[in-house]
N, C-alpha and C. Protein backbone atom coordinates (compact mmCIF):
# COMPACT_ATOMS: atom_id res chain seq x y z
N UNK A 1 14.43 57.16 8.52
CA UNK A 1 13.99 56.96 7.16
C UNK A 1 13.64 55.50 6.92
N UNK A 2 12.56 55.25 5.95
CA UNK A 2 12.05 54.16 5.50
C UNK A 2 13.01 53.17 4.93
N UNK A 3 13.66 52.48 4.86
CA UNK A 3 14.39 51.61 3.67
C UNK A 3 13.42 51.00 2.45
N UNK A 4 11.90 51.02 2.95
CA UNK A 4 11.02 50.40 1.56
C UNK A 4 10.99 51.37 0.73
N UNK A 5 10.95 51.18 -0.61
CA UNK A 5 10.86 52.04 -1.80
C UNK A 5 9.50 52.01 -1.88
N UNK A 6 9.22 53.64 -2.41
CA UNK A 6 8.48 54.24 -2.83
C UNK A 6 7.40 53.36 -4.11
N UNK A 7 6.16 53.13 -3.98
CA UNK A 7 4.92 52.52 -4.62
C UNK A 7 5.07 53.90 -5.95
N UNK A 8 5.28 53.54 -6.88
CA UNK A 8 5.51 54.18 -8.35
C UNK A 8 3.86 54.04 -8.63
N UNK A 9 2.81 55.14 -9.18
CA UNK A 9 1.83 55.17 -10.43
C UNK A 9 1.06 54.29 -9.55
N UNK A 10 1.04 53.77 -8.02
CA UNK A 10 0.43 53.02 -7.71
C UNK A 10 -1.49 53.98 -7.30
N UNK A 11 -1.18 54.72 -6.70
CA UNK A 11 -2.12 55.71 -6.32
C UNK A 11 -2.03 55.87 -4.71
N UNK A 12 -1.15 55.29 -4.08
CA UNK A 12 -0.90 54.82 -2.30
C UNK A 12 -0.35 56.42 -2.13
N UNK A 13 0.26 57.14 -2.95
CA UNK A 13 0.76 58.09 -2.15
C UNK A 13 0.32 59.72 -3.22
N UNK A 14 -1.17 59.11 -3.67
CA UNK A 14 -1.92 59.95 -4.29
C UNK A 14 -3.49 60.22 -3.99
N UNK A 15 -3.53 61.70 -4.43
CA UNK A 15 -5.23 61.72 -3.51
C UNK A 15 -5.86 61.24 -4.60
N UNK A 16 -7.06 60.95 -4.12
CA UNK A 16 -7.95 60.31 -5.25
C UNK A 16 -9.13 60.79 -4.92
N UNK A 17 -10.61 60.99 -5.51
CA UNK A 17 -11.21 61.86 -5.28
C UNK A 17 -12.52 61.14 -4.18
N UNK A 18 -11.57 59.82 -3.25
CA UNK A 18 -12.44 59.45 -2.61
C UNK A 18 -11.75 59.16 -1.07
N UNK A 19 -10.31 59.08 -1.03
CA UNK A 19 -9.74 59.56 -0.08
C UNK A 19 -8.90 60.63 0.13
N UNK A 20 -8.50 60.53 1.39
CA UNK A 20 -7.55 62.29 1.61
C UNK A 20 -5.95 61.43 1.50
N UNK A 21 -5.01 61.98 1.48
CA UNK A 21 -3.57 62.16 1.32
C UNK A 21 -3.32 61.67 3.09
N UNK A 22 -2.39 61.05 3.32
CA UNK A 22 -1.66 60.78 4.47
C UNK A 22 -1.94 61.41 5.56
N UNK A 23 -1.83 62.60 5.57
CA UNK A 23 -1.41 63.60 6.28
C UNK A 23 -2.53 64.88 6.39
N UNK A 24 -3.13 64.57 7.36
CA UNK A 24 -4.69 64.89 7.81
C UNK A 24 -4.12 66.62 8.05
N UNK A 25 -4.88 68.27 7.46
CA UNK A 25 -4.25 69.16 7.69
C UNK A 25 -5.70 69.92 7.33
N UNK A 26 -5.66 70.98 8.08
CA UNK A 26 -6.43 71.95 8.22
C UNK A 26 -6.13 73.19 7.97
N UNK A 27 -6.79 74.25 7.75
CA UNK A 27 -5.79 75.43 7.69
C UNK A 27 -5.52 76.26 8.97
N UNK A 28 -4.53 76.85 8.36
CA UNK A 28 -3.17 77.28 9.86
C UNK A 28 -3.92 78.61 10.18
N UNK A 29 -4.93 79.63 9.96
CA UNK A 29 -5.13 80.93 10.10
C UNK A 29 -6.19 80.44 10.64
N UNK A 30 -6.43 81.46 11.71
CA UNK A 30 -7.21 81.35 13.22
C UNK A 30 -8.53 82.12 12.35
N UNK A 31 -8.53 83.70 12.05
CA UNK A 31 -9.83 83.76 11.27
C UNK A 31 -9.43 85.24 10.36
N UNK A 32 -9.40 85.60 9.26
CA UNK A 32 -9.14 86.43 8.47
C UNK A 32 -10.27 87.71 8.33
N UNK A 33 -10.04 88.81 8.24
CA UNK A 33 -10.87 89.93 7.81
C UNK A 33 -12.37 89.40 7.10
N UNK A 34 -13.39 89.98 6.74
CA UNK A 34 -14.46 89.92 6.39
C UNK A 34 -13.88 90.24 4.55
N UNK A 35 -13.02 91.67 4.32
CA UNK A 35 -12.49 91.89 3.16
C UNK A 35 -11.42 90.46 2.93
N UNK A 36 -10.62 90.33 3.44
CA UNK A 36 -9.64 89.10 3.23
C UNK A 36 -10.35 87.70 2.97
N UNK A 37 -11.97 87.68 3.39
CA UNK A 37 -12.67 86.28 2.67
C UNK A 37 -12.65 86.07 1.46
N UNK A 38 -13.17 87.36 1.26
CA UNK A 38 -14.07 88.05 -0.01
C UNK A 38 -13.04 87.75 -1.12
N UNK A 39 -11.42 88.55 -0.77
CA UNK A 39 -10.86 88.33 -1.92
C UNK A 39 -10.14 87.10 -1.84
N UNK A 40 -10.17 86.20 -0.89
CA UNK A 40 -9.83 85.17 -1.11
C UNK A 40 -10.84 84.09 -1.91
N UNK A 41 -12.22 84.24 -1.55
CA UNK A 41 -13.18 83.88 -2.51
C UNK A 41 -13.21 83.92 -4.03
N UNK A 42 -13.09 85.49 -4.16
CA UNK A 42 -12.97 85.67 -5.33
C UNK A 42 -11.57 84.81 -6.22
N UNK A 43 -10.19 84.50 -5.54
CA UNK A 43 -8.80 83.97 -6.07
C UNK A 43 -9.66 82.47 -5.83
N UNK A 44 -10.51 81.91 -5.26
CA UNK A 44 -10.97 80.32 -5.38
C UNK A 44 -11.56 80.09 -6.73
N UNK A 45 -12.61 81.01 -6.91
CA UNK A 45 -13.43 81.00 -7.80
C UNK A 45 -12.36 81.03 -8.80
N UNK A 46 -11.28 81.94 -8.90
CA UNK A 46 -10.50 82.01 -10.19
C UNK A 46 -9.85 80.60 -10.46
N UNK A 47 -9.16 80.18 -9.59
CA UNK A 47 -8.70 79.32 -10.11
C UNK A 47 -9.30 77.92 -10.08
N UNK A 48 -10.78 77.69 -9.47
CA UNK A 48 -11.78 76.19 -10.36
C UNK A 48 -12.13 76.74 -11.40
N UNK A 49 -12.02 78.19 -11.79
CA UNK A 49 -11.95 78.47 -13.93
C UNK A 49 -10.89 77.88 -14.25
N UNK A 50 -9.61 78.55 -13.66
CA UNK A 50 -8.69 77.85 -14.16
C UNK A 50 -8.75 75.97 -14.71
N UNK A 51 -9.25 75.11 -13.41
CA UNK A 51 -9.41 73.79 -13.57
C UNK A 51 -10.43 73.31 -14.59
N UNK A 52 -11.67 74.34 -14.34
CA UNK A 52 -12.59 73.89 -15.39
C UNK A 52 -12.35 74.31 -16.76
N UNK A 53 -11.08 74.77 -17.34
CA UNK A 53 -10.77 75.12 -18.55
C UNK A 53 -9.66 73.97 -19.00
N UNK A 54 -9.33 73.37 -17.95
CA UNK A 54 -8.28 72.10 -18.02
C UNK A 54 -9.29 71.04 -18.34
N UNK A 55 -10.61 70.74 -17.59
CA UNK A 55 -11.66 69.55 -17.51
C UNK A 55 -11.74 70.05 -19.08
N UNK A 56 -11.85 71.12 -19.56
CA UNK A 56 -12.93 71.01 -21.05
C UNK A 56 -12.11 70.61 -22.21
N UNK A 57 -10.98 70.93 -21.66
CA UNK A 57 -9.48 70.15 -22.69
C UNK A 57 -9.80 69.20 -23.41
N UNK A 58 -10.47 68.24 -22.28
CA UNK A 58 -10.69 66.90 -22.12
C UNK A 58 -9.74 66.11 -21.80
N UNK A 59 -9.79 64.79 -21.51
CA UNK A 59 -8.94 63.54 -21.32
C UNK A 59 -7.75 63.55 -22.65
N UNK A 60 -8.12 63.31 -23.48
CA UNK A 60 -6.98 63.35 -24.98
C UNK A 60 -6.17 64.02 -24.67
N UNK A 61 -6.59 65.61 -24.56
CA UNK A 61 -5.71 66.12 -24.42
C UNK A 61 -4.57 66.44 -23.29
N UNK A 62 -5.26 65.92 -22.14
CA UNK A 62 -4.80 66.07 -20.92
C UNK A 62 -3.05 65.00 -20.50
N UNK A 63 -3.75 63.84 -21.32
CA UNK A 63 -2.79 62.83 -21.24
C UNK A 63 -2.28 62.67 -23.04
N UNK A 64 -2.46 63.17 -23.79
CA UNK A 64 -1.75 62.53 -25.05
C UNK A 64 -1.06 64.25 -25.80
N UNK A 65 -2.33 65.05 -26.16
CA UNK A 65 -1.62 66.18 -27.09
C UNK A 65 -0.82 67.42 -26.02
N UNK A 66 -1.44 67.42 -25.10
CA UNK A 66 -0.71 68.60 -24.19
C UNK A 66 -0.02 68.25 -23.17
N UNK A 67 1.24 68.16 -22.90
CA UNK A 67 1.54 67.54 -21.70
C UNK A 67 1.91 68.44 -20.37
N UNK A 68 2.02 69.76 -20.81
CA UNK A 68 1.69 70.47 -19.98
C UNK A 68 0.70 70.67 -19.24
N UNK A 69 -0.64 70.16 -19.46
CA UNK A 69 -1.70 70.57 -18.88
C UNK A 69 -2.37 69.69 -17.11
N UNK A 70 -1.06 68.46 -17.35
CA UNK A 70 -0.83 67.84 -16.17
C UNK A 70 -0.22 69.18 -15.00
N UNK A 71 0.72 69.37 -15.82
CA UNK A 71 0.99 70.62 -14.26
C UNK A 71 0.80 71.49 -14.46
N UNK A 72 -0.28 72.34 -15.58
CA UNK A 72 -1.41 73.25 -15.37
C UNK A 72 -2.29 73.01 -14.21
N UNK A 73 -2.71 71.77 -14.09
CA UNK A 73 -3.50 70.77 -13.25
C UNK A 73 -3.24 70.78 -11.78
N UNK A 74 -1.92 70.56 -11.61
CA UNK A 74 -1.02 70.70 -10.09
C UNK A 74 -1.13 72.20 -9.71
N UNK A 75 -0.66 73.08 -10.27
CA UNK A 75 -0.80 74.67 -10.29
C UNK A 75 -1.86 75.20 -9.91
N UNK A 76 -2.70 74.82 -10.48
CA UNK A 76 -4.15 75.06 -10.18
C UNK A 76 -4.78 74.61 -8.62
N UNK A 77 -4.49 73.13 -8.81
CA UNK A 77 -5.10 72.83 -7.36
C UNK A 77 -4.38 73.42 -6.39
N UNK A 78 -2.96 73.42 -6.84
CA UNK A 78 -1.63 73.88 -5.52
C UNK A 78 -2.42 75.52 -4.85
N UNK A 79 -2.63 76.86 -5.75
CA UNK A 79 -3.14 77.56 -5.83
C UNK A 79 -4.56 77.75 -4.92
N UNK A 80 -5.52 76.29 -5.37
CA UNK A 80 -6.82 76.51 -4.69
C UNK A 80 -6.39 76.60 -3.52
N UNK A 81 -6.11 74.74 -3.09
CA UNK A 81 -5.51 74.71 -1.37
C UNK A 81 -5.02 75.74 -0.79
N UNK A 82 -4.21 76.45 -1.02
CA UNK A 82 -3.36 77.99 -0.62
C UNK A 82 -4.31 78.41 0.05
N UNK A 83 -5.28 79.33 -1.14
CA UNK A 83 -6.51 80.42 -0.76
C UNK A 83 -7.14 79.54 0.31
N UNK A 84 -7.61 77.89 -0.30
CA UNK A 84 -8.51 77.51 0.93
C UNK A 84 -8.09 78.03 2.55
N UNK A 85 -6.65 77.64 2.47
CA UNK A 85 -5.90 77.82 3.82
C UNK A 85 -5.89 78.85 4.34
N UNK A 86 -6.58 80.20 3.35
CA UNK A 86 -6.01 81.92 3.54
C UNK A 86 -7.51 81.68 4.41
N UNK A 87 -8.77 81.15 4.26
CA UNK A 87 -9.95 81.26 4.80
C UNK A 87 -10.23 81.43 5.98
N UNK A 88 -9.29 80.19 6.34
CA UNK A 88 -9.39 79.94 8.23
C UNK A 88 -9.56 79.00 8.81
N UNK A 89 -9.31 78.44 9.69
CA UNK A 89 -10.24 77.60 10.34
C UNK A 89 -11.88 77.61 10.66
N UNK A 90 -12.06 78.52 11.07
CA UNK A 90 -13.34 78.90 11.27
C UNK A 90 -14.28 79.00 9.79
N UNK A 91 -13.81 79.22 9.12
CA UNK A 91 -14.56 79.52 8.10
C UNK A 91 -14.86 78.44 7.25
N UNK A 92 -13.77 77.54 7.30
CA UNK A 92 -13.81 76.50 7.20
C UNK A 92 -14.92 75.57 7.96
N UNK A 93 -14.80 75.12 8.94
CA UNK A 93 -15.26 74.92 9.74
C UNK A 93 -17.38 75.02 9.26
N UNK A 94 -17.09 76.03 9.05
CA UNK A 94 -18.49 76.30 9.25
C UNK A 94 -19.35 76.12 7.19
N UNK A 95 -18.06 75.97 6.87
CA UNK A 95 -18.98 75.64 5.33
C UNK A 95 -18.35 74.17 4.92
N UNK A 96 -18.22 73.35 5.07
CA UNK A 96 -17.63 71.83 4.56
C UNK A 96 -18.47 72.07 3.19
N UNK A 97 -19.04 72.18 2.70
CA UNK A 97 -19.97 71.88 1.25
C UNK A 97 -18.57 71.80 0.30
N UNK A 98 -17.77 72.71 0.03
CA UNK A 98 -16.73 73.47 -0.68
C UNK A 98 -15.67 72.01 -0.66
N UNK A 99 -15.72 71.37 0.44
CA UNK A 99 -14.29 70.49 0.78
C UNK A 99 -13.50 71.29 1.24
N UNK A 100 -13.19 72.73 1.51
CA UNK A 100 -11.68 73.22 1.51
C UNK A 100 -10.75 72.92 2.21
N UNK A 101 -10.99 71.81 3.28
CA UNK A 101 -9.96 71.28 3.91
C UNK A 101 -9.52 70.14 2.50
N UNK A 102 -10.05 69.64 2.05
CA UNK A 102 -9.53 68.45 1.05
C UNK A 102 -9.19 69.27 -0.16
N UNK A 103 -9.25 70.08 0.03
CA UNK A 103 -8.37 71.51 -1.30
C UNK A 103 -6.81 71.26 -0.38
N UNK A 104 -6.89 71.37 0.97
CA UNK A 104 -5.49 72.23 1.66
C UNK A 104 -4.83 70.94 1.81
N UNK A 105 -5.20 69.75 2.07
CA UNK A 105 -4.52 68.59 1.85
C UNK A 105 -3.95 68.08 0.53
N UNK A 106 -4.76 68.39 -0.63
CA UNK A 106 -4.17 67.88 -1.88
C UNK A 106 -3.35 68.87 -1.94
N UNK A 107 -3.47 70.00 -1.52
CA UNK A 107 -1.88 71.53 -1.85
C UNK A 107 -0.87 70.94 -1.23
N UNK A 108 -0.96 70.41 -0.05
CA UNK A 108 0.26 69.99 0.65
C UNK A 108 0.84 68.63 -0.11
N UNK A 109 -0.42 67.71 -0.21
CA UNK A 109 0.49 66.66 -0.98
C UNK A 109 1.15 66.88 -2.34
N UNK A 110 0.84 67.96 -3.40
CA UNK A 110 0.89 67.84 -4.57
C UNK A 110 2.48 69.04 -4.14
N UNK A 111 2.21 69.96 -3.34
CA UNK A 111 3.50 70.82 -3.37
C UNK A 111 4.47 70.18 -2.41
N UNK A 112 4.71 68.56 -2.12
CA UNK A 112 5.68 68.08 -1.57
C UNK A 112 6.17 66.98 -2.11
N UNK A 113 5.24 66.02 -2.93
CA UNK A 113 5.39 64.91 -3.71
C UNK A 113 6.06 65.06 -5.01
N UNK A 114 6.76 64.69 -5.19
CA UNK A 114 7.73 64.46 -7.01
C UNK A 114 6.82 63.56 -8.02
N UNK A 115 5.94 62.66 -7.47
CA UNK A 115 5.30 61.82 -8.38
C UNK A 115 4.30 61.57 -8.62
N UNK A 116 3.58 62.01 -9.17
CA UNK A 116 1.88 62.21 -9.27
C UNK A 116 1.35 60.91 -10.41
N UNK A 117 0.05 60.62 -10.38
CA UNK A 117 -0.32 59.71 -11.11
C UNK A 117 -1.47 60.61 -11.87
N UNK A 118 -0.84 60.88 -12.87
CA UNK A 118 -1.59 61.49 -13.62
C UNK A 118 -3.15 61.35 -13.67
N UNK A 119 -3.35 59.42 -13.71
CA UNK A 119 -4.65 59.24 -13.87
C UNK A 119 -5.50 59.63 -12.28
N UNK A 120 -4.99 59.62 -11.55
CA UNK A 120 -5.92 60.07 -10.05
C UNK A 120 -5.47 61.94 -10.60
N UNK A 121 -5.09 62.11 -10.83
CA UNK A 121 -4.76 63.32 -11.26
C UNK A 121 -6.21 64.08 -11.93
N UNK A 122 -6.37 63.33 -13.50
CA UNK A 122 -7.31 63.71 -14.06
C UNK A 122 -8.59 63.43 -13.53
N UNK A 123 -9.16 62.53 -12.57
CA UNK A 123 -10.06 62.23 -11.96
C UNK A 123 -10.53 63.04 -10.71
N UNK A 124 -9.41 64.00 -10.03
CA UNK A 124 -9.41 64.89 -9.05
C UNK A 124 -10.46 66.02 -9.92
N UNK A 125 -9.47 66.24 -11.25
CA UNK A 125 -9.99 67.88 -11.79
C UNK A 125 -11.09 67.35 -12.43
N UNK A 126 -11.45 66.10 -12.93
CA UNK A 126 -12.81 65.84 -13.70
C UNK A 126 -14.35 65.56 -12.94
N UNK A 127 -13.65 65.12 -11.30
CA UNK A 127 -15.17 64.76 -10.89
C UNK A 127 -15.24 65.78 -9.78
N UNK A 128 -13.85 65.59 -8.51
CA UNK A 128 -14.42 66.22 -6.96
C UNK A 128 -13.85 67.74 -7.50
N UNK A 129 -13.14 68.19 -8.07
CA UNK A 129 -13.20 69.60 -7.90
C UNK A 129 -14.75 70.15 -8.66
N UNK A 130 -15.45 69.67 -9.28
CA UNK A 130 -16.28 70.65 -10.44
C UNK A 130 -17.21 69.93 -9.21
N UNK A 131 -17.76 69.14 -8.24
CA UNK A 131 -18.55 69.35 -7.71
C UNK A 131 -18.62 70.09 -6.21
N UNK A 132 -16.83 70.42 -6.06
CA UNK A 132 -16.31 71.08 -5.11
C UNK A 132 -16.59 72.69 -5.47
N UNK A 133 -16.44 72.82 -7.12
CA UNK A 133 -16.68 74.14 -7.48
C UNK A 133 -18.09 74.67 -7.38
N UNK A 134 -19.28 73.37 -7.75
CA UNK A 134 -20.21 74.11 -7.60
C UNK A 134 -21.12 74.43 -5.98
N UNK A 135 -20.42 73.75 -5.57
CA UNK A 135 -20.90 74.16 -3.60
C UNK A 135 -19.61 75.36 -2.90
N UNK A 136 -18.58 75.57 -3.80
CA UNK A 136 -17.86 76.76 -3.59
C UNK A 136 -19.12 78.41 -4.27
N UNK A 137 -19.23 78.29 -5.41
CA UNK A 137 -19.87 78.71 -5.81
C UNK A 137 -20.99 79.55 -4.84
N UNK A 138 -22.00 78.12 -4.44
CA UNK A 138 -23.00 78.98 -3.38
C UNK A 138 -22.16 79.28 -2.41
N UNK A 139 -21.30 79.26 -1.89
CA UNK A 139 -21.03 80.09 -0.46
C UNK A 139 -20.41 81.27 -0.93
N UNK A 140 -19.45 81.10 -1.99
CA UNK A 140 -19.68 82.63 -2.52
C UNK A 140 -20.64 83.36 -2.62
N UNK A 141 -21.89 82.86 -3.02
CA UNK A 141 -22.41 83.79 -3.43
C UNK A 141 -23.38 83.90 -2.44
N UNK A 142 -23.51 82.74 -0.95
CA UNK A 142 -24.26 83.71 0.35
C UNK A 142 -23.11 84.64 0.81
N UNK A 143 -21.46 84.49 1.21
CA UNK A 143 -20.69 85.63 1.68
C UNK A 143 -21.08 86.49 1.32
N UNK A 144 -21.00 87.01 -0.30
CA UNK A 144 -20.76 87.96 -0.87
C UNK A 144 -22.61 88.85 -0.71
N UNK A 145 -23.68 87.97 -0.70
CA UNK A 145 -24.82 88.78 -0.67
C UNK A 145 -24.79 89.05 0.56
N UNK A 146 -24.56 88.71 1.40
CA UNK A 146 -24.12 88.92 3.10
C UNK A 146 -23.66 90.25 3.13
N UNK A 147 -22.30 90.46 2.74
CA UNK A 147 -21.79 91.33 2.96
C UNK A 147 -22.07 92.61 2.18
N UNK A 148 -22.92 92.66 0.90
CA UNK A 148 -23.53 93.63 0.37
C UNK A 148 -24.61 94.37 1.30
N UNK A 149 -25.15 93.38 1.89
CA UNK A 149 -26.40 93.83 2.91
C UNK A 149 -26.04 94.16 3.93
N UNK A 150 -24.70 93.98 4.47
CA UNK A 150 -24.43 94.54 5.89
C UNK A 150 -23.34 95.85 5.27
N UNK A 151 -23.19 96.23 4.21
CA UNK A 151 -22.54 97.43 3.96
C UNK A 151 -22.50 98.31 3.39
C-alpha cells in the first residue's frame, strides 16, 4: 500500500472526457450471440436516454437543485460500461466509433472509486457520452438493419 494520500476533487483519479482512468480494460467476453448484441444494444441505447435526460436537467440542476442526479449520473454510466462489456471483444474491436472500451473503463473506475469530481463528472455526461451516443446510435442501427436482412 501507498502511504501518499489520496489527490481529493483533483481530477488525477477521475476520467475526464479526454483521458482514460488508470487502468487500461477491455471487455472480458470472447464474442456473444448475434440475439445477445441486439439486446445488449438495445440496454446501451437505454441507458445514453437515461444520460441524455440527466444532460437536459442541465448544469443548475445537476450541481445545485438535485443532488441526486450526480449518482443518477454514476448509475447510468456504471450500467452503459456493463452492456459495453456484455458486447465482446470482438465487437468491440471492430466498431471504436461508440468508445465502448472508454464506457468499460469509466464502469470500472466509477464502480470502484468513493470519490468522484462531480465537475469531470458533468463534463463526461455533457460532451463524450452524447457524442459517444450518437456513433452508438449508427451501429445500432447498421446491426440491427443487418440482422433484419439476414432473417
Amino acid at each position: 500500500m501507498s502511504s501518499q494520500p489520496r489527490e481529493r476533487a483533483s481530477g488525477k483519479y477521475a476520467p475526464t472526457p479526454h483521458s482514460a482512468p488508470e487502468v487500461r480494460l477491455g471487455p472480458t467476453r470472447d464474442q456473444p450471440t448475434e440475439k445477445e448484441i441486439a439486446e445488449t444494444l438495445a440496454n446501451i441505447t437505454e441507458a445514453y436516454g437515461d444520460i441524455e435526460r440527466i444532460r437536459k436537467a442541465g448544469s443548475d440542476a445537476f450541481f445545485v437543485i438535485d443532488s441526486l442526479l450526480p449518482l443518477a449520473a454514476i448509475g447510468a454510466l456504471v450500467r452503459l460500461g456493463e452492456q459495453a462489456n456484455n458486447l465482446g471483444r470482438q465487437f468491440v474491436a471492430r466498431h471504436p466509433g461508440p468508445e465502448y472500451d472508454r464506457a468499460i473503463e469509466t464502469r470500472h473506475y466509477l464502480a470502484h472509486k468513493f470519490e468522484v469530481n462531480n465537475h469531470i463528472l458533468w463534463q463526461t455526461i455533457a460532451v463524450s457520452t452524447k457524442r459517444s451516443a450518437m456513433a452508438h446510435q449508427d451501429v445500432h442501427d447498421k446491426v440491427m438493419g443487418r440482422m433484419t436482412a439476414d432473417g
